[in-house]
Protein backbone atom coordinates (compact mmCIF):
# COMPACT_ATOMS: atom_id res chain seq x y z
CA UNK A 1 0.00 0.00 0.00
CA UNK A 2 1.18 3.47 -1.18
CA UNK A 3 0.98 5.95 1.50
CA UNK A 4 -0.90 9.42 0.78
CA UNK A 5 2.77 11.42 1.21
CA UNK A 6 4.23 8.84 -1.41
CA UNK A 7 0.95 9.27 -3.89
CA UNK A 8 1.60 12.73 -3.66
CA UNK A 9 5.52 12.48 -4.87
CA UNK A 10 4.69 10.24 -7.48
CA UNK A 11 1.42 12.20 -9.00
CA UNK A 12 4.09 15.84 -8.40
CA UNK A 13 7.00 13.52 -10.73
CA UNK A 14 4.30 12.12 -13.33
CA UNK A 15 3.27 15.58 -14.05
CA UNK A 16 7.29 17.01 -14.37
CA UNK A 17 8.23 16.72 -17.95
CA UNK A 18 11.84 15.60 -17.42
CA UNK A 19 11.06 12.78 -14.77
CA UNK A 20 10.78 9.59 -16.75
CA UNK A 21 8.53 6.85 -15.66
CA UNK A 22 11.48 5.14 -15.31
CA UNK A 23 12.70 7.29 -12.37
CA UNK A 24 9.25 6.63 -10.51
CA UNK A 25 9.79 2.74 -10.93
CA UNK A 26 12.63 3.03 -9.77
CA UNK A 27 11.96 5.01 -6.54
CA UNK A 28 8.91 3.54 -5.32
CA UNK A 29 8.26 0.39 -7.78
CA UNK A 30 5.56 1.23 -10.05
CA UNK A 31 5.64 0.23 -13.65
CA UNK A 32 4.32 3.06 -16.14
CA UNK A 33 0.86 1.24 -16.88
CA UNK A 34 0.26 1.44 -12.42
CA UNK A 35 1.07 5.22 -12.34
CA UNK A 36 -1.30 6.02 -15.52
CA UNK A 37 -3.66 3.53 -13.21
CA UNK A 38 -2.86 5.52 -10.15
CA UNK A 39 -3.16 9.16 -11.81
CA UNK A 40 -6.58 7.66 -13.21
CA UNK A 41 -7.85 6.91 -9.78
CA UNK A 42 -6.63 10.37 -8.27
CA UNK A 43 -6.78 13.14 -10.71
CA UNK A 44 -10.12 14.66 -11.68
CA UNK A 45 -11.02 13.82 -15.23
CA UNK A 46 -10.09 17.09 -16.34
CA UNK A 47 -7.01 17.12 -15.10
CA UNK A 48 -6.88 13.25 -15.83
CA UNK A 49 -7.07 13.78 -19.58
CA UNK A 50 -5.18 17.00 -19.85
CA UNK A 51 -1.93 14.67 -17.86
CA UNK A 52 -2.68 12.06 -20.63
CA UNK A 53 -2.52 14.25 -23.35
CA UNK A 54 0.40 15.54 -22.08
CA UNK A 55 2.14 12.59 -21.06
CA UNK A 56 1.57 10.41 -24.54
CA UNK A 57 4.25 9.82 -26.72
CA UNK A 58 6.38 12.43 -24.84
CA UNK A 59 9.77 11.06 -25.24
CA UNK A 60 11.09 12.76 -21.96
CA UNK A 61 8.81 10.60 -19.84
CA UNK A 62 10.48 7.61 -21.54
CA UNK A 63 14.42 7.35 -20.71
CA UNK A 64 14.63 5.03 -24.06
CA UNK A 65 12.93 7.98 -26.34
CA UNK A 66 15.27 10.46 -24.85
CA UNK A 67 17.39 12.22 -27.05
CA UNK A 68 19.47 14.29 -24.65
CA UNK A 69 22.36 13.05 -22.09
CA UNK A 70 20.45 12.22 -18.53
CA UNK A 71 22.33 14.69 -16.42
CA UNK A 72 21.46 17.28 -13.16
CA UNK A 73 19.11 20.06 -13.99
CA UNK A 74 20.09 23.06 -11.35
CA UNK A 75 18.20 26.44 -11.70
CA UNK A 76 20.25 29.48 -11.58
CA UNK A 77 18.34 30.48 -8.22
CA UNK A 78 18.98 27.54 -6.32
CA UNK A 79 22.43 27.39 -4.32
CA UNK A 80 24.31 24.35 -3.84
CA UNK A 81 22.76 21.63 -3.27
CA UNK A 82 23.70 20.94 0.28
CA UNK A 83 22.61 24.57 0.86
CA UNK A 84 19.36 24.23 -0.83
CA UNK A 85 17.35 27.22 0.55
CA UNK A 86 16.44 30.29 -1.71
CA UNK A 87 17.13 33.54 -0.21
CA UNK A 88 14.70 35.57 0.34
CA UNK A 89 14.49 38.55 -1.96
CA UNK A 90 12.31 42.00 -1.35
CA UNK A 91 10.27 42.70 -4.13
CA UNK A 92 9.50 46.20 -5.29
């Protein structure tokens, strides 16, 4: 049984467009065909078919279908990674 903090990670990676089904198996065990099953059961159909329309045939979501190098992704704003906070920054 998945808990509800766990459903929550995978549903937040399933909708990223660089995390590949792949990564999800490989953190918590589900194949592609149980998170399309799980996103099913937990999106609203809305959002459901927007996710699959999104999702299918994207070759990011597929490690096999990628055709750039796997490697870190760091945003300019974030600091390193053992320091991961974002300052905080007064807006005008």
């Amino acid at each position: 049984m998945i808990s509800s903090q766990d459903k929550d990670r995978i549903i937040e990676m399933a909708w990223e467009d660089r995390t590949p089904f792949d990564a999800i198996k490989m953190q918590f065990g589900l194949s592609e065909k149980e998170v399309i099953m799980l996103m099913k059961q937990e999106l609203k159909p809305q959002s459901w078919k927007n996710w699959r329309k999104r999702v299918h045939n994207r070759a990011t979501k597929h490690a096999a279908k990628r055709s750039f190098e796997v490697g870190p992704h760091k945003c300019n704003m974030q600091r390193e990674i053992t320091f991961n906070k974002i300052s905080k920054k007064k807006y005008a």
